[in-house]
PDB file of N, CA and C in Angstrom:
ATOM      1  N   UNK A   1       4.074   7.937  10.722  1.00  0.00           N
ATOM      2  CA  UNK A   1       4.740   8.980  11.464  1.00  0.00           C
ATOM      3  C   UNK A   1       5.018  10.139  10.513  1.00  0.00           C
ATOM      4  N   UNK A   2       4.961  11.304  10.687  1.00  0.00           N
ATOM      5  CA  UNK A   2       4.954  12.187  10.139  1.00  0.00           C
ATOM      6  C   UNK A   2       6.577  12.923  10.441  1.00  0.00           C
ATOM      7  N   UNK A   3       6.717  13.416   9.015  1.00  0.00           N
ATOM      8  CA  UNK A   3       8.246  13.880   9.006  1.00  0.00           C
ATOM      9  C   UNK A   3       8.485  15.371   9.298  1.00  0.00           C
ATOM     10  N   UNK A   4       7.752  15.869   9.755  1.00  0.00           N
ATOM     11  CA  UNK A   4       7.598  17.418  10.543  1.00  0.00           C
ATOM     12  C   UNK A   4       6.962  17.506  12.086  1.00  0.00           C
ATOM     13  N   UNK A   5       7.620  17.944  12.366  1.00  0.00           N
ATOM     14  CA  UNK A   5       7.126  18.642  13.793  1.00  0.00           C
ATOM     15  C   UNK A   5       5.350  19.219  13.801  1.00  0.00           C
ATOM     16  N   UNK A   6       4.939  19.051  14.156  1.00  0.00           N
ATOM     17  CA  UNK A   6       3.053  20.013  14.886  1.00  0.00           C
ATOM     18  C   UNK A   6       2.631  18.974  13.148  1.00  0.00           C
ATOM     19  N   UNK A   7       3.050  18.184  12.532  1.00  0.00           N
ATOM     20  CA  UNK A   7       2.017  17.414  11.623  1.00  0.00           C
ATOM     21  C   UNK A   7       2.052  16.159  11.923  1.00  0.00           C
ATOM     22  N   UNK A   8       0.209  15.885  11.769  1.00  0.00           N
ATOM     23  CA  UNK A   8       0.058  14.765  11.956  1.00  0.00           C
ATOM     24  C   UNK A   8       0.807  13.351  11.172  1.00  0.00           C
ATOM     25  N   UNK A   9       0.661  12.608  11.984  1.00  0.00           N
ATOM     26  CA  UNK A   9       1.280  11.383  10.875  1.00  0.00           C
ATOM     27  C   UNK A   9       0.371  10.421  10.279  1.00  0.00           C
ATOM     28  N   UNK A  10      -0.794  10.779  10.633  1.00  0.00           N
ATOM     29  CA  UNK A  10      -2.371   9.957  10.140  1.00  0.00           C
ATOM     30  C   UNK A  10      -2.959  10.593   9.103  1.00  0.00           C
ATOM     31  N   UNK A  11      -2.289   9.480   7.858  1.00  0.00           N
ATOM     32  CA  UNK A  11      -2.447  10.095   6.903  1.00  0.00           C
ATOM     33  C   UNK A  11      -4.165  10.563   6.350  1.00  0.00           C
ATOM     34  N   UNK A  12      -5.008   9.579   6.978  1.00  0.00           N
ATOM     35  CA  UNK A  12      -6.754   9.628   6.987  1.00  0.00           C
ATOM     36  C   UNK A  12      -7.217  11.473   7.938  1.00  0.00           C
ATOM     37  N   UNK A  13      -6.312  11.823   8.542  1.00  0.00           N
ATOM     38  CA  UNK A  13      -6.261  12.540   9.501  1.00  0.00           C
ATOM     39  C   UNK A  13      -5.593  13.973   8.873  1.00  0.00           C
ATOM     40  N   UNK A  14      -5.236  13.817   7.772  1.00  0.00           N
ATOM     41  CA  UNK A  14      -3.910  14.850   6.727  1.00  0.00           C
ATOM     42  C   UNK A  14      -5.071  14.739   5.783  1.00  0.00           C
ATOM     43  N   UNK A  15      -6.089  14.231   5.273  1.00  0.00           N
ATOM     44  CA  UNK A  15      -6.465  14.267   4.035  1.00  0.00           C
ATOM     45  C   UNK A  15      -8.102  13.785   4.151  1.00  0.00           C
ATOM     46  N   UNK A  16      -8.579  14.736   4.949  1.00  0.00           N
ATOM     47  CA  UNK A  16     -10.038  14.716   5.316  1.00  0.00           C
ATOM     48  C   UNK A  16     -11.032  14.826   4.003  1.00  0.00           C
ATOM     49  N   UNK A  17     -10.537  15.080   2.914  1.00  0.00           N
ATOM     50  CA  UNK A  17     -11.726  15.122   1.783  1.00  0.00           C
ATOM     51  C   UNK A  17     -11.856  13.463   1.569  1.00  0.00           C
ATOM     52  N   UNK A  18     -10.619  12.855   1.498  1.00  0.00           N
ATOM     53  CA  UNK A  18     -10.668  11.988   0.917  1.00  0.00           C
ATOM     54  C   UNK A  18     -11.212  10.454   1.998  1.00  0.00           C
ATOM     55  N   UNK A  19     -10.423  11.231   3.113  1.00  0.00           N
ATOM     56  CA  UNK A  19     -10.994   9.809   4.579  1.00  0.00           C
ATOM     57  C   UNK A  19     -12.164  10.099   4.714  1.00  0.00           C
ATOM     58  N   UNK A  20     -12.664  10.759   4.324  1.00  0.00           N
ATOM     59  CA  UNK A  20     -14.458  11.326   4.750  1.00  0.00           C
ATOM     60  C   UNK A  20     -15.401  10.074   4.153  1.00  0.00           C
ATOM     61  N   UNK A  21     -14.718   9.804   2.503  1.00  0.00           N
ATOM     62  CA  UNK A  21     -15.256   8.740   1.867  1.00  0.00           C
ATOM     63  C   UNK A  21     -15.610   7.460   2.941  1.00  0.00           C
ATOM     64  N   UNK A  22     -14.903   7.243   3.673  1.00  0.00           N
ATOM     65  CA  UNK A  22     -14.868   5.665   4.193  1.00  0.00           C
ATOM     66  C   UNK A  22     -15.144   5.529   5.533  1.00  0.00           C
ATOM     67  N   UNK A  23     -15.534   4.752   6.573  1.00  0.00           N
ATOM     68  CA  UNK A  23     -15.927   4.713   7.865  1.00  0.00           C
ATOM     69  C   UNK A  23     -14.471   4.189   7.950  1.00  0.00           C
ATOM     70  N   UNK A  24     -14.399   4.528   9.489  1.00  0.00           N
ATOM     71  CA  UNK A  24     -13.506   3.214  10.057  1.00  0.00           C
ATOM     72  C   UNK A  24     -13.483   1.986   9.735  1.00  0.00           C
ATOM     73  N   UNK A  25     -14.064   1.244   9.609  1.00  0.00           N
ATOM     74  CA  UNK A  25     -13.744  -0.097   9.547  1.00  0.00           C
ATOM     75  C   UNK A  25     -13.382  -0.023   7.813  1.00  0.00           C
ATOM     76  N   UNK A  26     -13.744   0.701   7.046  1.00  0.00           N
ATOM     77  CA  UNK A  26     -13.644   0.690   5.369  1.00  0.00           C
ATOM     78  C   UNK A  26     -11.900   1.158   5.617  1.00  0.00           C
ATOM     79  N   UNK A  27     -11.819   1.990   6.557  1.00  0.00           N
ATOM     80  CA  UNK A  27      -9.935   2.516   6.333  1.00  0.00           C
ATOM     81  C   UNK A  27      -9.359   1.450   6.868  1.00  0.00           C
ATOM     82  N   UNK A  28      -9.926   0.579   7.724  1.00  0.00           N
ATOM     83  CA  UNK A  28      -9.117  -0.383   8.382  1.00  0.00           C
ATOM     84  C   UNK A  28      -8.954  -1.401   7.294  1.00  0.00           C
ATOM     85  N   UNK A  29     -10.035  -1.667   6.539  1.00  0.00           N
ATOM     86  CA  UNK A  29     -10.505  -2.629   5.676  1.00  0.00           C
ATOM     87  C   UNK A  29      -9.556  -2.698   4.506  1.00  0.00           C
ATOM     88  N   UNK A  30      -9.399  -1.566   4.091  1.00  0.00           N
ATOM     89  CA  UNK A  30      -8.291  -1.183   2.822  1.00  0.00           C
ATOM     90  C   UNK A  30      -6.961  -0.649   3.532  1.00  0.00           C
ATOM     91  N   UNK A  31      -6.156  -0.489   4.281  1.00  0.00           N
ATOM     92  CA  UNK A  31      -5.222  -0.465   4.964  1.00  0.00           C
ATOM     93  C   UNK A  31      -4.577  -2.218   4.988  1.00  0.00           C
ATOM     94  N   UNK A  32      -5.720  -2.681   6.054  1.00  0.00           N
ATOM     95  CA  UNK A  32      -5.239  -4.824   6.120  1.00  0.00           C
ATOM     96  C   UNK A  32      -5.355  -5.423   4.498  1.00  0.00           C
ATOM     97  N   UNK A  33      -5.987  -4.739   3.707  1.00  0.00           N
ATOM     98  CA  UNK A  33      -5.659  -5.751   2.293  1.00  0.00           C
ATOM     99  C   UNK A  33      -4.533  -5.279   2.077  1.00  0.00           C
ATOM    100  N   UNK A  34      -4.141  -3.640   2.028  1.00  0.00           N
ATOM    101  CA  UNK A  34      -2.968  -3.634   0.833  1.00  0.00           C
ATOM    102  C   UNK A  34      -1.886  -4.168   1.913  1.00  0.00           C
ATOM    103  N   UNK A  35      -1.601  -4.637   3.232  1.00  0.00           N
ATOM    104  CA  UNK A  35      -0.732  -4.919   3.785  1.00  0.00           C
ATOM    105  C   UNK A  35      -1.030  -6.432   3.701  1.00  0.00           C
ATOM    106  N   UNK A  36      -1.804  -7.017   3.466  1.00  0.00           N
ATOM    107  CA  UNK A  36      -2.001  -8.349   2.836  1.00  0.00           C
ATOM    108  C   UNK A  36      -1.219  -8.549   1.778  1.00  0.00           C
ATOM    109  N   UNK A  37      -1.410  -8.063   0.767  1.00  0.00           N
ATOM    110  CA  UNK A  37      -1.336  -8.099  -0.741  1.00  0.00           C
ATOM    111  C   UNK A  37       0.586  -7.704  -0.803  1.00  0.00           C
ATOM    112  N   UNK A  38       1.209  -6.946  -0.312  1.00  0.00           N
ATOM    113  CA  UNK A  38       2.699  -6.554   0.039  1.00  0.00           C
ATOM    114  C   UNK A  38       3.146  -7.603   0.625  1.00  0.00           C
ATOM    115  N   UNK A  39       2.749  -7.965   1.580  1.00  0.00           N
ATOM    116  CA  UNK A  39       3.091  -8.933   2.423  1.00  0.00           C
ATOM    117  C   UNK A  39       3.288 -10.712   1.627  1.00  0.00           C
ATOM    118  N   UNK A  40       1.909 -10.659   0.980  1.00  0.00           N
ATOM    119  CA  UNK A  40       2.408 -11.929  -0.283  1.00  0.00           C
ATOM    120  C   UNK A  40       3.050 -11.910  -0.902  1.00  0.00           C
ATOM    121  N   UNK A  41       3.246 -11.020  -1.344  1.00  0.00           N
ATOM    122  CA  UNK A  41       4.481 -10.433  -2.860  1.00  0.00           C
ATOM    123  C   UNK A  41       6.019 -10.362  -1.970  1.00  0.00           C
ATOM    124  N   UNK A  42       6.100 -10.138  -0.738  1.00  0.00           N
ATOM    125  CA  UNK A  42       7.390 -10.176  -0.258  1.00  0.00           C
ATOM    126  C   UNK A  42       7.758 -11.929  -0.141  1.00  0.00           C
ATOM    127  N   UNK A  43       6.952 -12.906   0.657  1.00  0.00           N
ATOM    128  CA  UNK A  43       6.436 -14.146   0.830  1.00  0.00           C
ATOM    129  C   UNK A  43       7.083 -14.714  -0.733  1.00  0.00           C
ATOM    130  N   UNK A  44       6.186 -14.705  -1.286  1.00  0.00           N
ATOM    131  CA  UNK A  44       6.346 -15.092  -2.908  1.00  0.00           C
ATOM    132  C   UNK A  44       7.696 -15.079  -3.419  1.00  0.00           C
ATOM    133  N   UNK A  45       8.447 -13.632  -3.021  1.00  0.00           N
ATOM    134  CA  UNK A  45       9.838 -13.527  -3.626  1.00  0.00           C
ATOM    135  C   UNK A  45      11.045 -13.851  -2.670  1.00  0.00           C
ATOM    136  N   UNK A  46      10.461 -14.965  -1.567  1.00  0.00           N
ATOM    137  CA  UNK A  46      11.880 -14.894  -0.769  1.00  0.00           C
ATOM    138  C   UNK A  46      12.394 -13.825   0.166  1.00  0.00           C
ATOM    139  N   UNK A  47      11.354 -12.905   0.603  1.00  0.00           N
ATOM    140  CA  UNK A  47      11.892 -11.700   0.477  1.00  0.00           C
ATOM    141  C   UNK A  47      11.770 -11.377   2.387  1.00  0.00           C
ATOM    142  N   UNK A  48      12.755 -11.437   3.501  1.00  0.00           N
ATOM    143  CA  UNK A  48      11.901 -11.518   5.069  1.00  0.00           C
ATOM    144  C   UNK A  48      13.508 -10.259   5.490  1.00  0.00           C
ATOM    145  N   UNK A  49      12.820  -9.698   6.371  1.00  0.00           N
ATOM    146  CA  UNK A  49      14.109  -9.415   7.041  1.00  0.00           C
ATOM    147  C   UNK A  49      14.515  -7.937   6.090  1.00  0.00           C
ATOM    148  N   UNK A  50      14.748  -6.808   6.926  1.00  0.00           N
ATOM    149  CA  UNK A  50      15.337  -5.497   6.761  1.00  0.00           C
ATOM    150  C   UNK A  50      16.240  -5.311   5.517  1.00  0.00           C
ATOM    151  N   UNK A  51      17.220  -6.328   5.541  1.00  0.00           N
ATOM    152  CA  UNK A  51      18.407  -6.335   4.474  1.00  0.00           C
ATOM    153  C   UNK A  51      17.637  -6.435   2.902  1.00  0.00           C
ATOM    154  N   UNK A  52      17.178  -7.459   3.568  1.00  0.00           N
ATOM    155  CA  UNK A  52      16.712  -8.434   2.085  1.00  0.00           C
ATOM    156  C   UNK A  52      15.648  -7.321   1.306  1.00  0.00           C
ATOM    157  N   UNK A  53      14.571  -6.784   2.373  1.00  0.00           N
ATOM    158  CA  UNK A  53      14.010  -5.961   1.682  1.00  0.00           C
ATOM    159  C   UNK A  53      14.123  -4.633   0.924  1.00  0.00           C
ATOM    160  N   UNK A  54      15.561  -4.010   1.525  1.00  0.00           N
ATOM    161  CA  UNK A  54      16.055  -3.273   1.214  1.00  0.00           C
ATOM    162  C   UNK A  54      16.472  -3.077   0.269  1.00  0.00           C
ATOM    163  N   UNK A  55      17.335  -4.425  -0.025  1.00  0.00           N
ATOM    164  CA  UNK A  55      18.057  -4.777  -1.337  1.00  0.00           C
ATOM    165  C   UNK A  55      16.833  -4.936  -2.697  1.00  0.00           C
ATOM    166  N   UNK A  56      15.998  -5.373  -2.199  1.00  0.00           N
ATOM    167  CA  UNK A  56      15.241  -5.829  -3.053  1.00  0.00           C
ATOM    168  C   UNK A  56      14.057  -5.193  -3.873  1.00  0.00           C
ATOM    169  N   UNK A  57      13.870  -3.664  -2.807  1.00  0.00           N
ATOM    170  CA  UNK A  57      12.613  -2.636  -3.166  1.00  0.00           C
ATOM    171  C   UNK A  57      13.627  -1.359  -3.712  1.00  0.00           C
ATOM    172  N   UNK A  58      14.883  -1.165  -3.316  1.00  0.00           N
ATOM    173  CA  UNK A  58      15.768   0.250  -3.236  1.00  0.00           C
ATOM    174  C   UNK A  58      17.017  -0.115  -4.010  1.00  0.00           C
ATOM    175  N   UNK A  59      17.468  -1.392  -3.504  1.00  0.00           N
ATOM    176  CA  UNK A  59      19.214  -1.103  -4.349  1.00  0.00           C
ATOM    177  C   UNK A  59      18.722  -1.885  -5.624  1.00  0.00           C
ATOM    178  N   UNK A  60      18.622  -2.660  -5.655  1.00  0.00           N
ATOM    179  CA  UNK A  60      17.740  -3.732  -6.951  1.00  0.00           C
ATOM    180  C   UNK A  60      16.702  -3.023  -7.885  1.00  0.00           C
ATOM    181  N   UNK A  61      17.089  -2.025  -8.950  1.00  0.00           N
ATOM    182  CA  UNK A  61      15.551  -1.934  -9.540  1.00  0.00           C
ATOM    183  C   UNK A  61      15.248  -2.651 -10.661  1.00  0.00           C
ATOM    184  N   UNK A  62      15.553  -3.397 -10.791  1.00  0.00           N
ATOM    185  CA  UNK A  62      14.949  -4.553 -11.915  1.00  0.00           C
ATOM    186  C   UNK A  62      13.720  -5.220 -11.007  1.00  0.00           C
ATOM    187  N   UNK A  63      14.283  -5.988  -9.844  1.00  0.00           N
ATOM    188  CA  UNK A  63      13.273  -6.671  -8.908  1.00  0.00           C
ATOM    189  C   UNK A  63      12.839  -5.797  -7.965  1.00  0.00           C
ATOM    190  N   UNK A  64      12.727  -4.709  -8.239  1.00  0.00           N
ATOM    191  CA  UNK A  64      11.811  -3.563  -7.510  1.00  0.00           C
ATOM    192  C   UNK A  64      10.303  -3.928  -8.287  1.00  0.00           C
ATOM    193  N   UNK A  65      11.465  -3.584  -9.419  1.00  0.00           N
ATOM    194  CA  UNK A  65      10.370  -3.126 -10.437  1.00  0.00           C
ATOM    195  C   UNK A  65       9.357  -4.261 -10.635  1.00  0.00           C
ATOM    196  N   UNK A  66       9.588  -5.439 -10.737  1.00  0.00           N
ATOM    197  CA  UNK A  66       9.181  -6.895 -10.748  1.00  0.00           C
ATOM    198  C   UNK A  66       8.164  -6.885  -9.634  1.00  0.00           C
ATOM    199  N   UNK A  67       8.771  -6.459  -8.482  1.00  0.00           N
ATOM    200  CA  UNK A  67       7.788  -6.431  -6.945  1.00  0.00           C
ATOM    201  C   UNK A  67       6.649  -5.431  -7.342  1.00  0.00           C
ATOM    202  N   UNK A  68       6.456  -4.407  -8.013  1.00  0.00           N
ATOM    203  CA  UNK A  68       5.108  -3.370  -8.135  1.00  0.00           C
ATOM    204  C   UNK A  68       5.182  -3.944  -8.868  1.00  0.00           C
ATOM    205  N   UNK A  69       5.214  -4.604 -10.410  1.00  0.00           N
ATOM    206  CA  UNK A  69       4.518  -4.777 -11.115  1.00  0.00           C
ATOM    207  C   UNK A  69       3.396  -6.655 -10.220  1.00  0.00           C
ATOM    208  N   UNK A  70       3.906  -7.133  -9.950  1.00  0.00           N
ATOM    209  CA  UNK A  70       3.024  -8.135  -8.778  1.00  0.00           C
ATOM    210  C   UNK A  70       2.253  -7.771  -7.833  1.00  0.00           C
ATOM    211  N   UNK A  71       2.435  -6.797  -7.036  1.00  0.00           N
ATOM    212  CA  UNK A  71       1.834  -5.819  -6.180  1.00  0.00           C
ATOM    213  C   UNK A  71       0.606  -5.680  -7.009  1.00  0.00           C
ATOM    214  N   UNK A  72       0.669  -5.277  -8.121  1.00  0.00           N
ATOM    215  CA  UNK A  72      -0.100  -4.385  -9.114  1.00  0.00           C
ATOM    216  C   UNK A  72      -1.228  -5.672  -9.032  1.00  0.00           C
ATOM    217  N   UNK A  73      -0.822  -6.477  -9.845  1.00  0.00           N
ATOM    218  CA  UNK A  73      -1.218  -7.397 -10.363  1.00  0.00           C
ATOM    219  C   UNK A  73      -2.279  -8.008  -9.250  1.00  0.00           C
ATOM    220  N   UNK A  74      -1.516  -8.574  -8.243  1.00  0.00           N
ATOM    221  CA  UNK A  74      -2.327  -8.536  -7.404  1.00  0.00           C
ATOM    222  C   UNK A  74      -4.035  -7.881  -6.791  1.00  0.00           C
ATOM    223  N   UNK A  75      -3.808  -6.580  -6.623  1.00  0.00           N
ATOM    224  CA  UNK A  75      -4.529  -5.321  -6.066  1.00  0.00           C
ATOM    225  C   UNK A  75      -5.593  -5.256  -7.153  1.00  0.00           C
ATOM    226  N   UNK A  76      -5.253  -5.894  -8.524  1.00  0.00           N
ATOM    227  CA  UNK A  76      -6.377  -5.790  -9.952  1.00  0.00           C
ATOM    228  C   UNK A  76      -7.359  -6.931  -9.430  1.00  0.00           C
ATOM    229  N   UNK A  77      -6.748  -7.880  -9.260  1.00  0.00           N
ATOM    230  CA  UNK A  77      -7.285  -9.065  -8.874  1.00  0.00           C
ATOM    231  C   UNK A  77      -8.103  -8.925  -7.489  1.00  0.00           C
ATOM    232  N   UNK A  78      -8.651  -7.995  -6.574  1.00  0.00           N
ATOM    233  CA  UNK A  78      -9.037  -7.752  -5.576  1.00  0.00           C
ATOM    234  C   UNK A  78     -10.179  -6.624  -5.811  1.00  0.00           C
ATOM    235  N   UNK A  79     -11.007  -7.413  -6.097  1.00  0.00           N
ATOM    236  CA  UNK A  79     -12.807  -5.805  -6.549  1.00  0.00           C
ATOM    237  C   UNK A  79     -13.042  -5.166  -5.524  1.00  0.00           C
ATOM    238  N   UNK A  80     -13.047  -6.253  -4.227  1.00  0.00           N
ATOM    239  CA  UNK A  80     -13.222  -4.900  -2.775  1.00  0.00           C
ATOM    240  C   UNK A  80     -12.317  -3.803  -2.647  1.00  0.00           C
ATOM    241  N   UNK A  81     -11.221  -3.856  -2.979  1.00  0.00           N
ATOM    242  CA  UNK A  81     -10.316  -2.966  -2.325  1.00  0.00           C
ATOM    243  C   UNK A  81      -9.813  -2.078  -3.622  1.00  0.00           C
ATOM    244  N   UNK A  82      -9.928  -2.181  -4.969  1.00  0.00           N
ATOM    245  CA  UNK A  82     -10.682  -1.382  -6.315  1.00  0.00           C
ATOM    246  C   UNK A  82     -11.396  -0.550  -5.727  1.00  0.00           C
ATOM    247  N   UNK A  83     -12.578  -1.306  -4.803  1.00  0.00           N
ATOM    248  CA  UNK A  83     -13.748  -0.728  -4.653  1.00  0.00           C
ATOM    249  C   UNK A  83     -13.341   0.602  -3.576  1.00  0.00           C
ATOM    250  N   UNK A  84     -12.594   0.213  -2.904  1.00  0.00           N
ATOM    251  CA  UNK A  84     -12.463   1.214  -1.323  1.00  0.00           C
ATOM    252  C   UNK A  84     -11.236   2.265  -1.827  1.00  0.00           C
ATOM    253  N   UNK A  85     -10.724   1.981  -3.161  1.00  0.00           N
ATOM    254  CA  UNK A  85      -9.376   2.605  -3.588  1.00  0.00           C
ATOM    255  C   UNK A  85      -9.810   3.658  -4.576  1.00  0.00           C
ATOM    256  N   UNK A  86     -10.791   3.482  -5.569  1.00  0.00           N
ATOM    257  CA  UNK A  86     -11.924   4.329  -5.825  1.00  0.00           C
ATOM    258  C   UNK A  86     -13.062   4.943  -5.391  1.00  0.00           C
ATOM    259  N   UNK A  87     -13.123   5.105  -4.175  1.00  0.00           N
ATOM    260  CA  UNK A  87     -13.863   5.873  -3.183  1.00  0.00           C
ATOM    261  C   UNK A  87     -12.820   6.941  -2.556  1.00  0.00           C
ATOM    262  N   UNK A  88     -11.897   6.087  -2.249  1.00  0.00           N
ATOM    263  CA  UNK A  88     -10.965   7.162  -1.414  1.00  0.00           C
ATOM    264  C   UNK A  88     -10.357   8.238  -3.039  1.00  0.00           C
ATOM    265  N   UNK A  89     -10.544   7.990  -4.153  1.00  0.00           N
ATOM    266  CA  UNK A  89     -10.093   8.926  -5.187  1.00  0.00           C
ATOM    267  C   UNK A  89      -8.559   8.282  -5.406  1.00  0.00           C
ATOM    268  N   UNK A  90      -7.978   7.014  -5.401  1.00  0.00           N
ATOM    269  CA  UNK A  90      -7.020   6.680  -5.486  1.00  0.00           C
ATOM    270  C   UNK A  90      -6.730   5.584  -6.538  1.00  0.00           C
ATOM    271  N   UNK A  91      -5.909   5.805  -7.366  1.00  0.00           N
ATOM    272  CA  UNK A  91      -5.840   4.812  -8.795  1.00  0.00           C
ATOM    273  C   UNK A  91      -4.186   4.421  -8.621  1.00  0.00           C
ATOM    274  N   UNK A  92      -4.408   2.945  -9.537  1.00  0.00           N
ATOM    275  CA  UNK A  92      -2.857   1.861  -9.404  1.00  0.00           C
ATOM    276  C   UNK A  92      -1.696   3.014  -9.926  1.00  0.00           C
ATOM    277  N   UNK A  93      -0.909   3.037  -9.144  1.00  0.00           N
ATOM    278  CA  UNK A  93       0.425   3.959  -9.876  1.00  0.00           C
ATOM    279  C   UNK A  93       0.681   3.499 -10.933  1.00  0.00           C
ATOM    280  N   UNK A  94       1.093   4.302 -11.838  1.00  0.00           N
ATOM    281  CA  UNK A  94       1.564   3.338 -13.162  1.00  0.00           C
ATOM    282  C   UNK A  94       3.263   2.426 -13.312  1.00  0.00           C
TER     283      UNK A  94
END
């Protein structure tokens, strides 16, 4: 969802140089991993439910920080979506 009025909220749709790289099914493709890959790392740490995540990505930055660095870790460990993350021109945050 987009946080302005008359702008889109699709971000593939905001950033046509870069969605141009990938078909549909490649944005769908790398969209369902990295929500895979978040989704384990929440799993992994105990982590379900609004509060918990809250506490745990925003008020907590030790185990924020713990959560991207696993995230990370993760996403290295995954060559397809390397692969679709370097097409779209997009590298691991540091």
């Amino acid at each position: 969802m987009a946080n302005r009025l008359g702008v889109s909220g699709n971000w593939f749709e905001a950033h046509p140089p870069e969605a141009a790289r990938l078909s549909s099914a490649e944005r769908k493709q790398y969209a369902d991993a990295i929500e895979v890959h978040y989704q384990a790392v929440l799993t992994a740490n105990g982590i379900s439910g609004a509060e918990q995540h809250y506490q745990a990505t925003i008020v907590d930055r030790q185990r924020s920080d713990a959560l991207r660095s696993q995230f990370q870790q993760r996403i290295q460990g995954d060559a397809a979506l390397l692969e679709l993350m370097g097409r779209l021109g997009k590298a691991l945050p540091a």
